[in-house]
Each structure stands twice: as structure tokens, then as C-alpha cells.
N, C-alpha and C. Protein backbone atom coordinates (compact mmCIF):
# COMPACT_ATOMS: atom_id res chain seq x y z
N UNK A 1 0.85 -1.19 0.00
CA UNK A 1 0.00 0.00 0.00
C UNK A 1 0.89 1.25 0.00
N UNK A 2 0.45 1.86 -0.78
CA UNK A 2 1.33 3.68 -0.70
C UNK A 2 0.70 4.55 0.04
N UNK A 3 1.82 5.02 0.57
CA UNK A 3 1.53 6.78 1.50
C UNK A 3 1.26 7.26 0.73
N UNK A 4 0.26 8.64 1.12
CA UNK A 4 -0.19 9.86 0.97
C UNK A 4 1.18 10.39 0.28
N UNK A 5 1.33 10.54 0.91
CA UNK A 5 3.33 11.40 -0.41
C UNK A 5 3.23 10.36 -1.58
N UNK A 6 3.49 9.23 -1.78
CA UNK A 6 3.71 8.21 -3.31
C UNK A 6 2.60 8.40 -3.85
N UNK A 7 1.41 8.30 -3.06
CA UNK A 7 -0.23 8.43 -4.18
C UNK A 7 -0.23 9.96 -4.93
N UNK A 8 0.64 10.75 -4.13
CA UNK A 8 0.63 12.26 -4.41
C UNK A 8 1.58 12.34 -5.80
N UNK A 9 2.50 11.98 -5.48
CA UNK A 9 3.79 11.77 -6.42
C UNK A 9 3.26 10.94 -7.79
N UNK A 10 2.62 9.63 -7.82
CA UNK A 10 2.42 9.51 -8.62
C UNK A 10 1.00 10.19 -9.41
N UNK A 11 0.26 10.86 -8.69
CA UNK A 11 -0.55 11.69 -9.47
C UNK A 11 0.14 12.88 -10.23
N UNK A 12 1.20 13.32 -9.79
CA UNK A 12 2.07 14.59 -10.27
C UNK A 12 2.20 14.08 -11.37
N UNK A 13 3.19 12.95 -11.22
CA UNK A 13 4.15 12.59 -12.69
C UNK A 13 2.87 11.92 -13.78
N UNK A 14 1.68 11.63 -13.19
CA UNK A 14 0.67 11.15 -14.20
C UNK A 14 -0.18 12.60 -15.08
N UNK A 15 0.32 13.49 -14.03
CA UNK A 15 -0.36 14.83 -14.90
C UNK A 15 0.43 15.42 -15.45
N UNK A 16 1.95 15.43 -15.27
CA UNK A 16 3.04 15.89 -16.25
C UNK A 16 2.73 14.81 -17.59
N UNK A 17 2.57 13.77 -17.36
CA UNK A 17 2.67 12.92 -18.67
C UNK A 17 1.07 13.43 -19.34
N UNK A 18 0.59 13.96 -19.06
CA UNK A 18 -1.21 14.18 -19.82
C UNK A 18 -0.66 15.06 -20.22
N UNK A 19 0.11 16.20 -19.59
CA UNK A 19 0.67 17.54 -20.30
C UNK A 19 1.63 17.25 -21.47
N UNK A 20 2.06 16.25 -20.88
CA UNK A 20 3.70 16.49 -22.33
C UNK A 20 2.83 15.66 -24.08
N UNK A 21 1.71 14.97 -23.24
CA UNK A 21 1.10 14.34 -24.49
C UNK A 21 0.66 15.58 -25.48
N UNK A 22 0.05 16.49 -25.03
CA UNK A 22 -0.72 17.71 -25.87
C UNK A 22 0.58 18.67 -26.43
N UNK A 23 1.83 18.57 -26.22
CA UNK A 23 2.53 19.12 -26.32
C UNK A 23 3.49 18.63 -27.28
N UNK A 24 4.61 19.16 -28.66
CA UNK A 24 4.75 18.50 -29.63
C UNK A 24 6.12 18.88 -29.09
N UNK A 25 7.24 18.34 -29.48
CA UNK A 25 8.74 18.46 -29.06
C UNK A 25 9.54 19.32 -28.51
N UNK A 26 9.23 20.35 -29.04
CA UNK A 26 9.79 21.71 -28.80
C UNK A 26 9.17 22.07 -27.36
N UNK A 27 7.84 22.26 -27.49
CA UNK A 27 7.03 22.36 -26.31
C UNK A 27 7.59 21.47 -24.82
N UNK A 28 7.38 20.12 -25.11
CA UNK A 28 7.98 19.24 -24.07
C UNK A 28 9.20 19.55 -23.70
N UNK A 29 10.06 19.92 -24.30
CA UNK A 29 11.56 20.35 -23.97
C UNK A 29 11.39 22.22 -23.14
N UNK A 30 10.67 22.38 -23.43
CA UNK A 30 10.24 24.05 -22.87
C UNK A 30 9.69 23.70 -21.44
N UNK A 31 8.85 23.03 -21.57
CA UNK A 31 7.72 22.57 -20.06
C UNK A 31 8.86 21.26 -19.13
N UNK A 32 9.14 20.49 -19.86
CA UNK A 32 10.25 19.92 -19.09
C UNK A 32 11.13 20.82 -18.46
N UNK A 33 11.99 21.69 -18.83
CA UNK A 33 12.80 22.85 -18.45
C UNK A 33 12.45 23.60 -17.18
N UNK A 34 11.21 23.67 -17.54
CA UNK A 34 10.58 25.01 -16.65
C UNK A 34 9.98 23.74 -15.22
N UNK A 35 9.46 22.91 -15.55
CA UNK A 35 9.43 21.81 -14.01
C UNK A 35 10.67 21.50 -13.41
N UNK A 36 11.56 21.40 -14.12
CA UNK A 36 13.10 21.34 -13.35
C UNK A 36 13.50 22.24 -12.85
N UNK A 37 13.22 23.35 -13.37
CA UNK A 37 13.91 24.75 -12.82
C UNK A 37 12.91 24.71 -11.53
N UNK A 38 11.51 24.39 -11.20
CA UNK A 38 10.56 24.46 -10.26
C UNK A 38 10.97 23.90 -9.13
N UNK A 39 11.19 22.48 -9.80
CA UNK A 39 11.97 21.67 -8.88
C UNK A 39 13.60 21.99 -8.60
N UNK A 40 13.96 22.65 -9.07
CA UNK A 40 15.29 23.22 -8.29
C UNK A 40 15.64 24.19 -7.28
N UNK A 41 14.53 25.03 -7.59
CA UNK A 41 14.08 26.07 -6.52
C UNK A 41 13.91 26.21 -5.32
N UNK A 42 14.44 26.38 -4.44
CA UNK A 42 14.23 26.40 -2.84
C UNK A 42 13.91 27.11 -2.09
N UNK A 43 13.95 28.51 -2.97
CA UNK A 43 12.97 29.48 -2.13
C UNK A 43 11.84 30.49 -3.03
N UNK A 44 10.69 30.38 -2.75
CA UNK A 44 9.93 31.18 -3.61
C UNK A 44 10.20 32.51 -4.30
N UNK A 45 10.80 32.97 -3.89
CA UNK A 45 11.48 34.33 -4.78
C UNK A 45 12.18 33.36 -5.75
N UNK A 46 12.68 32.11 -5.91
CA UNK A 46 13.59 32.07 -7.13
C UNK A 46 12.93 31.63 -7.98
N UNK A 47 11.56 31.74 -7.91
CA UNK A 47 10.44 30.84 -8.66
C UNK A 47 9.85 32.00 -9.47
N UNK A 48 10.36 32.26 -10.99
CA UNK A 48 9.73 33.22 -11.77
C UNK A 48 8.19 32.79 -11.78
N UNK A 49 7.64 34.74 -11.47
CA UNK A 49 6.15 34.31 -11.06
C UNK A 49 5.57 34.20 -12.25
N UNK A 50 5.73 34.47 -13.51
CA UNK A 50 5.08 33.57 -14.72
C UNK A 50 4.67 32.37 -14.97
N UNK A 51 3.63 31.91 -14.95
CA UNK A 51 3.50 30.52 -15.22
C UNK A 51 4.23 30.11 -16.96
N UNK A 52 3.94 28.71 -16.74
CA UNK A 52 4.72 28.22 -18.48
C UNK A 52 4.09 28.61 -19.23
N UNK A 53 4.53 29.25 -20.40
CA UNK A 53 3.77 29.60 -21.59
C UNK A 53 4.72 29.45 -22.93
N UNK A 54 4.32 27.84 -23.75
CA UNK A 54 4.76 27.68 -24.70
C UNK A 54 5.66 29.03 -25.69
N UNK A 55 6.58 28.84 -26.64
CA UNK A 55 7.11 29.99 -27.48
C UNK A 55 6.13 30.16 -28.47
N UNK A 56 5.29 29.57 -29.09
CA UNK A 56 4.35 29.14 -30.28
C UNK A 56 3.04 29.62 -29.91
């Protein structure tokens, strides 16, 4: 049985994968980028307050 954190976790990475589906190469490499940079972040000021917005 999974914790509350793994059921969480794998709902994340199941909604990154619904996102990268609608998204064509270029895009996925843009939105990939920008979740890493999210996830690298450790303090909210380093978190540009723009959300992702494709170049296209």
C-alpha cells in the first residue's frame, strides 16, 4: 500500500505525462525545463512568477 506522499507523487508525474502528451517536441523540452527549474528552486522568490507559456 502507498503513502499519501507516493499516491501524491504519482498523481504529479501522471499529470506531467497528460501535459507532455498535448505538447509536440519543442514544447515538451520548454515545459520539461521550466518543471526542473521548479523543482530546483528552494525558495519562492527564485520561482519566476510567470506561469509556463509555450514559445508558439
Amino acid at each position: 500500500m502507498l503513502c499519501r506522499e507516493e499516491v501524491g507523487y504519482e498523481k504529479l508525474f501522471a499529470n506531467l505525462k497528460r501535459i507532455n502528451t498535448v505538447l509536440d517536441g519543442e514544447q515538451q523540452r520548454e515545459f520539461n525545463g521550466w518543471v526542473y527549474r521548479l523543482a530546483k528552486a528552494k525558495k519562492q522568490s527564485e520561482i519566476s512568477s510567470m506561469p509556463f507559456t509555450p514559445k508558439r
